[in-house]
Protein backbone atom coordinates (compact mmCIF):
# COMPACT_ATOMS: atom_id res chain seq x y z
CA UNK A 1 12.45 21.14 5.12
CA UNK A 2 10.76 19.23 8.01
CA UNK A 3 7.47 16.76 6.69
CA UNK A 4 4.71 15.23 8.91
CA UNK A 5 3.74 12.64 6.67
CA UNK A 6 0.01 11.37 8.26
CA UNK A 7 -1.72 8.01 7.58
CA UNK A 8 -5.09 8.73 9.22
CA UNK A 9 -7.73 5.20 9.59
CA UNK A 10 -10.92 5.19 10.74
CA UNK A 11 -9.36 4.30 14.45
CA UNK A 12 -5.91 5.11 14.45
CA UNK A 13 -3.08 7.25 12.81
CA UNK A 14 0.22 6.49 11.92
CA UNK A 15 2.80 9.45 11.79
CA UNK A 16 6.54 9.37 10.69
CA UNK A 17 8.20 13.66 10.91
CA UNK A 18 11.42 13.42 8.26
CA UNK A 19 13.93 15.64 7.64
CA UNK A 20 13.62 16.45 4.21
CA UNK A 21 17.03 17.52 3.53
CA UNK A 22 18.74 14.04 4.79
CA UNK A 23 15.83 12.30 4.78
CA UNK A 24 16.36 10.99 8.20
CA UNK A 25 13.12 9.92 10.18
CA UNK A 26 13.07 12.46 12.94
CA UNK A 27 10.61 10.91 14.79
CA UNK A 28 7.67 8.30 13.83
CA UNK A 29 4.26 6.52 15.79
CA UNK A 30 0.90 5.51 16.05
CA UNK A 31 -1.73 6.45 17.68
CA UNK A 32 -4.86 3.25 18.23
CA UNK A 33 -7.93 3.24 19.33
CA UNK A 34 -9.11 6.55 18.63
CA UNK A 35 -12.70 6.57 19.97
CA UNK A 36 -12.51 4.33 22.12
CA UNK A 37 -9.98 4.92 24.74
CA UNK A 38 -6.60 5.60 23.18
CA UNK A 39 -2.77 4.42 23.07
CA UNK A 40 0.30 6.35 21.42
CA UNK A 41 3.23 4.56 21.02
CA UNK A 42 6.17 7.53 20.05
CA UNK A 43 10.12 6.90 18.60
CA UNK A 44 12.26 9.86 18.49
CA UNK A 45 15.32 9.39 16.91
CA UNK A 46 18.20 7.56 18.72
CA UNK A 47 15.89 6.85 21.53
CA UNK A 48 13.67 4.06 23.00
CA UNK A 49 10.10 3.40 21.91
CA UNK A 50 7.38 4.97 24.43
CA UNK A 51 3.90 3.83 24.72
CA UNK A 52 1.63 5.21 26.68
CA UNK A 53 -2.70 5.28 27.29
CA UNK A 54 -4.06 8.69 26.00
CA UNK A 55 -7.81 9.61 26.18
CA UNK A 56 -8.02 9.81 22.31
CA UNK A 57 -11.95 10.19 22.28
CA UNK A 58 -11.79 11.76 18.39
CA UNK A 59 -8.59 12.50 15.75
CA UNK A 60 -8.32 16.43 16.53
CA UNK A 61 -7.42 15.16 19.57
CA UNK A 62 -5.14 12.69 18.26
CA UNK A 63 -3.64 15.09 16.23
CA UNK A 64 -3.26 17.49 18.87
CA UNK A 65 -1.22 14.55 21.29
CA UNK A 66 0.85 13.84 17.82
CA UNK A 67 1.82 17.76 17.87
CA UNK A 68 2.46 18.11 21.37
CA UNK A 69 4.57 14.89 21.66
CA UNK A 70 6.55 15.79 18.75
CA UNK A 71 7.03 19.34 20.49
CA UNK A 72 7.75 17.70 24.33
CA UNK A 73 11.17 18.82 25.92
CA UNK A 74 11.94 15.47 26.40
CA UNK A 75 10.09 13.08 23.74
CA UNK A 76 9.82 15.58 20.79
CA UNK A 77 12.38 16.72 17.98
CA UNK A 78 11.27 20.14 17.31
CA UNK A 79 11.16 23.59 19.63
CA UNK A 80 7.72 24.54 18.10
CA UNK A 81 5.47 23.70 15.35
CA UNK A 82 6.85 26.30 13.09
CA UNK A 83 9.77 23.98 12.65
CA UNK A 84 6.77 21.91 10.61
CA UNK A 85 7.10 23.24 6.89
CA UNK A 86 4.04 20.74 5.54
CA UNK A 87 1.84 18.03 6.51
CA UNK A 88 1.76 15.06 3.69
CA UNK A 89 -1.79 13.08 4.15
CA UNK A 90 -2.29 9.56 2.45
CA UNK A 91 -5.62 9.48 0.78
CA UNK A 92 -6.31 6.19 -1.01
CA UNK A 93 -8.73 7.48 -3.23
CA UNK A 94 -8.44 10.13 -5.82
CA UNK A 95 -11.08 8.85 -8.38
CA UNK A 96 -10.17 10.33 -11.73
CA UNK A 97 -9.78 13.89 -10.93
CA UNK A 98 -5.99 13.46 -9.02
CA UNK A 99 -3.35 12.03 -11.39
CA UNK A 100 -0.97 13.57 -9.30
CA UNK A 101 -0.29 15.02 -5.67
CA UNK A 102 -1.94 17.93 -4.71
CA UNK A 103 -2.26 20.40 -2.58
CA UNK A 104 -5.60 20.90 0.10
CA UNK A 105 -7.70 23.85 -0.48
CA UNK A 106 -10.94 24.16 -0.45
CA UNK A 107 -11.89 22.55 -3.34
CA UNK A 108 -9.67 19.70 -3.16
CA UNK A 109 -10.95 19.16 -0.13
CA UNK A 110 -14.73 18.62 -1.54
CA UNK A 111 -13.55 16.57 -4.53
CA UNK A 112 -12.09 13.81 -2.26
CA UNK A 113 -15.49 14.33 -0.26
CA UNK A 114 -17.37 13.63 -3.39
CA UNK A 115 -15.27 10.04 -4.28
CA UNK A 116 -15.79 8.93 -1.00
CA UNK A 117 -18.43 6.22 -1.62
CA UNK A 118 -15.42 4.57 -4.25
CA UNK A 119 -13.34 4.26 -0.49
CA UNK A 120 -15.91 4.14 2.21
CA UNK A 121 -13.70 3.04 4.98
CA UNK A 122 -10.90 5.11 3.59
CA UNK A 123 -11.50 8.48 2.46
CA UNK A 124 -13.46 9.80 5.20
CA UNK A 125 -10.74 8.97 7.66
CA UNK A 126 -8.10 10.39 6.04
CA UNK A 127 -9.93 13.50 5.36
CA UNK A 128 -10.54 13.73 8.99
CA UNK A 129 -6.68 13.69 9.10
CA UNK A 130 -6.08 17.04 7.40
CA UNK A 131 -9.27 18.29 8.74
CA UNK A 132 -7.63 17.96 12.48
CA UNK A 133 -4.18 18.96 10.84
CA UNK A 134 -5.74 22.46 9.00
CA UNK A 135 -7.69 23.36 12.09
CA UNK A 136 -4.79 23.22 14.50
CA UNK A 137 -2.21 23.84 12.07
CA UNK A 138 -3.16 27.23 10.36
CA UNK A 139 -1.23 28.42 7.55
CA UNK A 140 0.95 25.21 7.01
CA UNK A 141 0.16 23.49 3.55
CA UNK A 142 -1.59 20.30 3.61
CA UNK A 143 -0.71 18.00 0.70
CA UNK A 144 -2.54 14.94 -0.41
CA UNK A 145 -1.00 11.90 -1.69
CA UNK A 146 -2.97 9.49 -3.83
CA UNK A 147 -2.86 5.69 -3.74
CA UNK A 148 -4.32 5.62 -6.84
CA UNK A 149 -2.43 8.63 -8.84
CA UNK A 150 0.06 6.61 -9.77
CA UNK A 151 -2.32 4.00 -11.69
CA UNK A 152 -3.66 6.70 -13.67
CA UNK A 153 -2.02 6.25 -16.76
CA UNK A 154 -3.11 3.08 -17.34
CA UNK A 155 -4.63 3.19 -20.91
CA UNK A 156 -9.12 2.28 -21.23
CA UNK A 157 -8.74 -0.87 -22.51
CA UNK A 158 -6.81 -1.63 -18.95
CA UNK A 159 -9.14 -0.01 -16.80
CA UNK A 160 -12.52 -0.85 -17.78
CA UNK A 161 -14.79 -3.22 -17.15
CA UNK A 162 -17.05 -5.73 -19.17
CA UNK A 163 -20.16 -4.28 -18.11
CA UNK A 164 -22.20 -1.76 -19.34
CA UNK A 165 -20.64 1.40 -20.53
CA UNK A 166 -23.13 3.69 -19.06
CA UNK A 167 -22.05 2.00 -15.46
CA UNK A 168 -18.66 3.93 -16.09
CA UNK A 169 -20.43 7.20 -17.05
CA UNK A 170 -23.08 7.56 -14.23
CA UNK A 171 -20.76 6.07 -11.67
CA UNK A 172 -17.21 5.87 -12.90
CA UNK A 173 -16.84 2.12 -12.33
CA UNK A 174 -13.48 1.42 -13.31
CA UNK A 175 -9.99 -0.07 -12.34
CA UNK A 176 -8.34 2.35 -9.89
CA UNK A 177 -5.66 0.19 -8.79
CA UNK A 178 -3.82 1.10 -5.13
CA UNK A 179 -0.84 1.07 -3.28
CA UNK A 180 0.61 3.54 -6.24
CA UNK A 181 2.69 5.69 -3.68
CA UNK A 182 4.71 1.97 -2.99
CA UNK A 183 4.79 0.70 -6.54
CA UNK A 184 5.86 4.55 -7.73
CA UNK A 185 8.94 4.21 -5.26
CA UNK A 186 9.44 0.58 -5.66
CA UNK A 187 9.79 1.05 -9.58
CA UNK A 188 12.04 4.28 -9.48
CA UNK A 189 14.65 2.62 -7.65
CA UNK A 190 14.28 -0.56 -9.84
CA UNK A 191 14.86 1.90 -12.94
CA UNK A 192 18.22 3.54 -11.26
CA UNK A 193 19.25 -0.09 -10.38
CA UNK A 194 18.91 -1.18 -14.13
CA UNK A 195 20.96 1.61 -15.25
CA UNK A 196 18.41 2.56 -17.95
CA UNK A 197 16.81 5.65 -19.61
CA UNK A 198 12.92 5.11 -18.23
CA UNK A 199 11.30 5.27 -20.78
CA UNK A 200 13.23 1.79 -22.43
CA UNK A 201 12.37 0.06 -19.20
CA UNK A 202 9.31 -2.75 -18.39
CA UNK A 203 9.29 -3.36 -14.38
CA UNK A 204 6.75 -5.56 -12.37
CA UNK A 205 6.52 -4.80 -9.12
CA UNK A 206 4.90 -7.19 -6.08
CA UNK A 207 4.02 -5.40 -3.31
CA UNK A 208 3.04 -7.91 -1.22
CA UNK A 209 1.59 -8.00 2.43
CA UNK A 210 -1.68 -8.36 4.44
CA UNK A 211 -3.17 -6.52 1.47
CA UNK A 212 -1.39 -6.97 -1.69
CA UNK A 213 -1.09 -5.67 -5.40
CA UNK A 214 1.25 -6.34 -8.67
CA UNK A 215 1.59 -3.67 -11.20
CA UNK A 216 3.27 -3.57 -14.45
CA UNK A 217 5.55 -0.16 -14.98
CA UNK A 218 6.26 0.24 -18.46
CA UNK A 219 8.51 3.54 -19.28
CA UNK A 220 8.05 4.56 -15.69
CA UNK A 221 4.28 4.68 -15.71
CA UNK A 222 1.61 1.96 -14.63
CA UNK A 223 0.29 0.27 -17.28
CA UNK A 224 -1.96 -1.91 -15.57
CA UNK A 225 -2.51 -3.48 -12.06
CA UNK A 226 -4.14 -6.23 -10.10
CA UNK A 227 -6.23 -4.32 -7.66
CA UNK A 228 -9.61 -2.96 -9.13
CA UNK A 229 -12.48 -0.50 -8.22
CA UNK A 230 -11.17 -1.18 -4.90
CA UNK A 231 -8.75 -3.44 -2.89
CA UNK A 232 -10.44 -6.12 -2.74
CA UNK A 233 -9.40 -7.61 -6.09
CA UNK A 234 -6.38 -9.20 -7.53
CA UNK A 235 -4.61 -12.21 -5.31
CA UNK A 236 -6.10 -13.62 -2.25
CA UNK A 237 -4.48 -11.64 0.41
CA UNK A 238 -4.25 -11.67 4.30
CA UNK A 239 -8.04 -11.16 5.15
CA UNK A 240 -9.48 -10.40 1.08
CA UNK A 241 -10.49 -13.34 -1.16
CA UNK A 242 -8.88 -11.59 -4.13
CA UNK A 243 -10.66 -11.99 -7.84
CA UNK A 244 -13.25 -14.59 -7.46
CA UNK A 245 -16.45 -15.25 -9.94
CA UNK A 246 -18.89 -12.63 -8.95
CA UNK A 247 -21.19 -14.72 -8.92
CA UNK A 248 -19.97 -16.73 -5.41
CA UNK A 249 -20.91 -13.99 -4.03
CA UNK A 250 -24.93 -14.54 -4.77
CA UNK A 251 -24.44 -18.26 -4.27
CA UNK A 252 -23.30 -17.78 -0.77
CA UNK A 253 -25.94 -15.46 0.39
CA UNK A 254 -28.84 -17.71 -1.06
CA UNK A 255 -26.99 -21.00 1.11
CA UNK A 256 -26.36 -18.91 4.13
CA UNK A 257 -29.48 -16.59 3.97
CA UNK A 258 -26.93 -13.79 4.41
CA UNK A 259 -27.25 -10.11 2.82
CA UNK A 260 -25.36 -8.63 0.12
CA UNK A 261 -23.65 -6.97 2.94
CA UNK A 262 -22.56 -9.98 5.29
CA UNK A 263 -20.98 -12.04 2.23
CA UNK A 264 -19.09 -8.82 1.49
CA UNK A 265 -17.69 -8.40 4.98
CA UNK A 266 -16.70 -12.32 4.52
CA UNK A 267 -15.27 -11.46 1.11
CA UNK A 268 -13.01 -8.23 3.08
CA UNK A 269 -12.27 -10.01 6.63
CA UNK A 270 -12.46 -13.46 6.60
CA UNK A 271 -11.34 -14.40 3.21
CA UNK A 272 -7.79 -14.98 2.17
CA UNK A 273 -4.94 -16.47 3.99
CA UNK A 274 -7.20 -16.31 7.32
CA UNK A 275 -10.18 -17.83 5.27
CA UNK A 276 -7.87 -20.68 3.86
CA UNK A 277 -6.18 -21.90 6.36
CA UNK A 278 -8.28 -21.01 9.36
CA UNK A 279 -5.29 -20.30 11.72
CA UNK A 280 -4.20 -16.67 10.57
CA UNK A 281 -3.60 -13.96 8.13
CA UNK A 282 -0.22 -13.56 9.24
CA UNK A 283 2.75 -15.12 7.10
CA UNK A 284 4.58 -16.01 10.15
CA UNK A 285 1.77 -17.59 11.64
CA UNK A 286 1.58 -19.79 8.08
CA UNK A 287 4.69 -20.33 7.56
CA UNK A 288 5.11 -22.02 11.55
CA UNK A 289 2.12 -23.77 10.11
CA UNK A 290 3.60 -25.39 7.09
CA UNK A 291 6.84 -26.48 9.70
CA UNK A 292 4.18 -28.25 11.96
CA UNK A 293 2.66 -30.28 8.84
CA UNK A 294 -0.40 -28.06 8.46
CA UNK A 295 -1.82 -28.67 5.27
CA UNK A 296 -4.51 -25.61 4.64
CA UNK A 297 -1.44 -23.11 5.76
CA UNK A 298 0.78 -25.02 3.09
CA UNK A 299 -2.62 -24.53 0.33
CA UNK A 300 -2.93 -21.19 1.69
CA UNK A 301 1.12 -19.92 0.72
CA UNK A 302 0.80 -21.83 -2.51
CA UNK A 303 -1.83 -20.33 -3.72
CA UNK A 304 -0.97 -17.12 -3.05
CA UNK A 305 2.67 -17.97 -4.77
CA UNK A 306 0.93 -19.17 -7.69
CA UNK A 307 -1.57 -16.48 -8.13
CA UNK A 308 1.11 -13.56 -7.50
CA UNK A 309 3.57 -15.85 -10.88
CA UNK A 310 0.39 -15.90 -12.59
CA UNK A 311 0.11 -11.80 -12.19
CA UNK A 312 3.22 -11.33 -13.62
CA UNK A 313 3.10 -13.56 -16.12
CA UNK A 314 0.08 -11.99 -17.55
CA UNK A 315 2.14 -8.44 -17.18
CA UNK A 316 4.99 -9.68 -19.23
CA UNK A 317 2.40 -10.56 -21.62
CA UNK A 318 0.86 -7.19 -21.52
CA UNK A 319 3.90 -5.28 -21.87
CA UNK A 320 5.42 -7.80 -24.36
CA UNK A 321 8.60 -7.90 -22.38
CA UNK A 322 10.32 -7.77 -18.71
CA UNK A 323 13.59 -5.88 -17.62
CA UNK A 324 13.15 -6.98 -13.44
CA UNK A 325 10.98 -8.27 -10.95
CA UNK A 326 10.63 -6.54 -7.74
CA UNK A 327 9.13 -7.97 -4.27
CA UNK A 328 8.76 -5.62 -1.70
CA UNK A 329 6.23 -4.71 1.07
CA UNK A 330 6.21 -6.75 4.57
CA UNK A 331 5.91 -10.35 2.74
CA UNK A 332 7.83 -9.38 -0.42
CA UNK A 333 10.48 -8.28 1.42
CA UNK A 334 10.77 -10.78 4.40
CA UNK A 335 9.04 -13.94 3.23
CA UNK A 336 12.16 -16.09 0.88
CA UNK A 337 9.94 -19.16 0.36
CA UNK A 338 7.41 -17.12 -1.09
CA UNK A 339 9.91 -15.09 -3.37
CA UNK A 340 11.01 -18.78 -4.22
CA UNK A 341 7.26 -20.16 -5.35
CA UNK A 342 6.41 -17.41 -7.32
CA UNK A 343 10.29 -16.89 -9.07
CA UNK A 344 10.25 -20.71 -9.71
CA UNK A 345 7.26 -20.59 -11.92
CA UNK A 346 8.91 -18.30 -14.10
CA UNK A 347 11.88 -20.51 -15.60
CA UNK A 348 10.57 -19.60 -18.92
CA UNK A 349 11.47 -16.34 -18.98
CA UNK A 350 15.47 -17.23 -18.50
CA UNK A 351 15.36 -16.28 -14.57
CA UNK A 352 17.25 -18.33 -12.33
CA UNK A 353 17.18 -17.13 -8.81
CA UNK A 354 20.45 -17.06 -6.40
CA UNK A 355 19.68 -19.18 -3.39
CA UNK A 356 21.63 -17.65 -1.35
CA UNK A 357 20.84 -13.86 -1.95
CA UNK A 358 17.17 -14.54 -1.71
CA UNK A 359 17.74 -15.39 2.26
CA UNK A 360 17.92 -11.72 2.89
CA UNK A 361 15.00 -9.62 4.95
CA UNK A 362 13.99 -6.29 4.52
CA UNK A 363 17.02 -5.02 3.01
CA UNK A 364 17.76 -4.26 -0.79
CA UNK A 365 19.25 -7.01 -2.80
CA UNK A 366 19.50 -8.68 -6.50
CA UNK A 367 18.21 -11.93 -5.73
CA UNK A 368 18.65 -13.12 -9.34
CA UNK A 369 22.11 -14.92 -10.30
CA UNK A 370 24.13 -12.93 -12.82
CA UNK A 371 23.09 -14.90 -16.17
CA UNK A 372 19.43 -14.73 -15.12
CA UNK A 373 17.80 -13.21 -18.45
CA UNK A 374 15.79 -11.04 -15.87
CA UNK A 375 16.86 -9.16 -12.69
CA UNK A 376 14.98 -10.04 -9.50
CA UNK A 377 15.05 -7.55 -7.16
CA UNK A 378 14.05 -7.26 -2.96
CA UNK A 379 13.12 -3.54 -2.56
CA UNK A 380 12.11 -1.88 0.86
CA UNK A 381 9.40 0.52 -0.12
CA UNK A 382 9.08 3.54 2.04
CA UNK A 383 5.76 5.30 1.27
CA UNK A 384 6.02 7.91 4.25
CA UNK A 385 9.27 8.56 2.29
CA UNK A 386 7.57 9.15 -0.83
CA UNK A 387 4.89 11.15 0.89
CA UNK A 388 7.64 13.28 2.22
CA UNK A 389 9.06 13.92 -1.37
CA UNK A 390 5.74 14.55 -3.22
CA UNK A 391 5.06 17.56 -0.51
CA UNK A 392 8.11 19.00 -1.13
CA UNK A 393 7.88 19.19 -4.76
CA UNK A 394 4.85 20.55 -4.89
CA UNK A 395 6.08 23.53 -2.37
């Protein structure tokens, strides 16, 4: 079975087509700046990347270039788009109605319509995703993959709040947690590398980037995670200020005269890493820092360490036990002196880490030395993989 797996944002689209069977990556891109003038940059298989402008003035017309590349005698992989068995969409927010993958009808469609306002900058993009993808793909099933399925079973007394009840009636205000498509992959694989039945297994998994989240996996399901109502909570990430005291938030916009609005924009884009240390959001772009003696990019890593070992500390405490640590995501996976920080603050739990394992990137590896009382694991995740595999078993 061939996949388009779609990632559809409010200005671009990402776009992987896998081979279901071997689950090779066929062919993969992005399209950027949708509405304004337009750039696709392509990969087929075996081949060279290819970027080129494209008047992209809306996403059917994205889609449409997506389609025809992928179909092109000499850029595409398939004859025709009936070689396209489904089209997997990301949607970050499922509210409480989707525990689980689904696929688009009618209905579905309007229920991700009305949790919108819980994903304002989210939801409507990737519903204009399968939107493009149903009108110029009649008859091929449209799936939709939840960020926040996979959080789901977390039990009440994880996701709510300690605010008024009726807040969570009338509006459903509640931990959602996100990222669930990574931290469901990321803690399979941990489970299969244990050698475990599921269900006897406890598994924290860091996915940490530009936008990061730790979740605690007990039996296979998420128990609890850092993220909340929406992504802005949990650690201070590239751009987000993570969990602060609400009230900042009030205190800043009486000093600055700002609106309710402005402070929130801060608290989204100019928080964080970039907030902290003033020179970037980027871990690379930090890390050169700390090398050149730059204290705020040094303040900026550590706390970020510290808050992720604090995280998981907490998790071991809620699930009264821990079988393995997992980093992945771009920093999780790449970043060793972060892995470091945040596995050194966890001596008490028996972990010792192997130096010399931990200096891998981006590629699958025990990082833990073989007398640690807890496995450390580096995990890739691959959530246009997972995508791929939800659509096909739901067809």
């Amino acid at each position: 079975m061939k996949v388009l797996v779609i990632n559809c944002g409010s200005s671009s689209l990402k776009y992987q087509l896998i081979d279901t069977e071997t689950e090779d990556v066929l062919a993969k891109g992005l399209c950027e700046r949708i509405g304004i003038d337009g750039r696709l940059t392509h990969t087929k298989s075996g081949s060279d990347k290819v970027t080129k402008d494209v008047p992209m003035p809306d996403h059917d017309k994205a889609v449409s270039i997506v389609l025809d590349t992928l179909t092109d005698a000499a850029l595409g992989v398939v004859s025709s788009l009936n070689e396209i068995d489904a089209v997997g969409h990301r949607v970050v927010h499922g509210g409480e109605r989707f525990a689980k993958s689904v696929i688009v009808d009618d209905e579905v469609f309007k229920a991700i319509e009305e949790v919108s306002d819980l994903a304002p900058l989210h939801n409507p993009a990737n519903l204009t995703g399968i939107r493009a993808c149903m009108k110029l793909m009649p008859g091929v099933p449209q799936t939709a993959v939840f960020d926040t399925a996979f959080h789901q079973t977390m039990p009440d007394y994880a996701y709510i709040y300690g605010i008024p009840y009726e807040y969570y009636e009338k509006y459903k205000i509640r931990r959602y947690g996100f990222h669930g498509t990574s931290h469901s992959f990321v803690s399979k694989r941990a489970i299969e590398l244990l050698g475990k039945p599921a269900e006897d297994t406890k598994v924290i998994v860091c996915h940490l980037g530009n936008g990061s989240s730790i979740t605690a996996v007990e039996g296979g399901k998420s128990v609890d995670t850092s993220m909340g109502l929406t992504p802005l909570a949990g650690v201070s990430m590239g751009t987000r200020s993570g969990l602060i005291d609400p009230a900042i938030i009030e205190f800043i916009a009486d000093k600055e005269g700002a609106s309710l609005k402005e402070v929130m924009s801060v608290m989204n884009k100019k928080s964080g890493m970039l907030g902290l240390s003033g020179v970037s959001s980027d871990f690379r772009d930090l890390d050169k820092g700390i090398s050149e003696g730059n204290e705020r990019c040094r303040l900026a890593v550590e706390l970020f360490a510290y808050q992720t070992a604090k995280y998981v500390g907490a998790y071991v405490a809620a699930m009264n036990g821990v079988d393995a640590i997992c980093f992945t995501a771009g920093v999780g996976e790449n970043n060793s002196m972060v892995r470091k920080q945040v596995v050194d603050r966890l001596g008490f739990l028996g972990i010792t880490l192997d130096e010399e394992a931990n200096k891998i990137r981006g590629e699958e590896q025990l990082i833990s030395t073989p007398d640690s009382k807890v496995k450390v694991f580096v995990i890739p995740t691959n959530e246009e993989l997972a995508i791929a595999r939800e659509t096909v078993e739901l067809l």
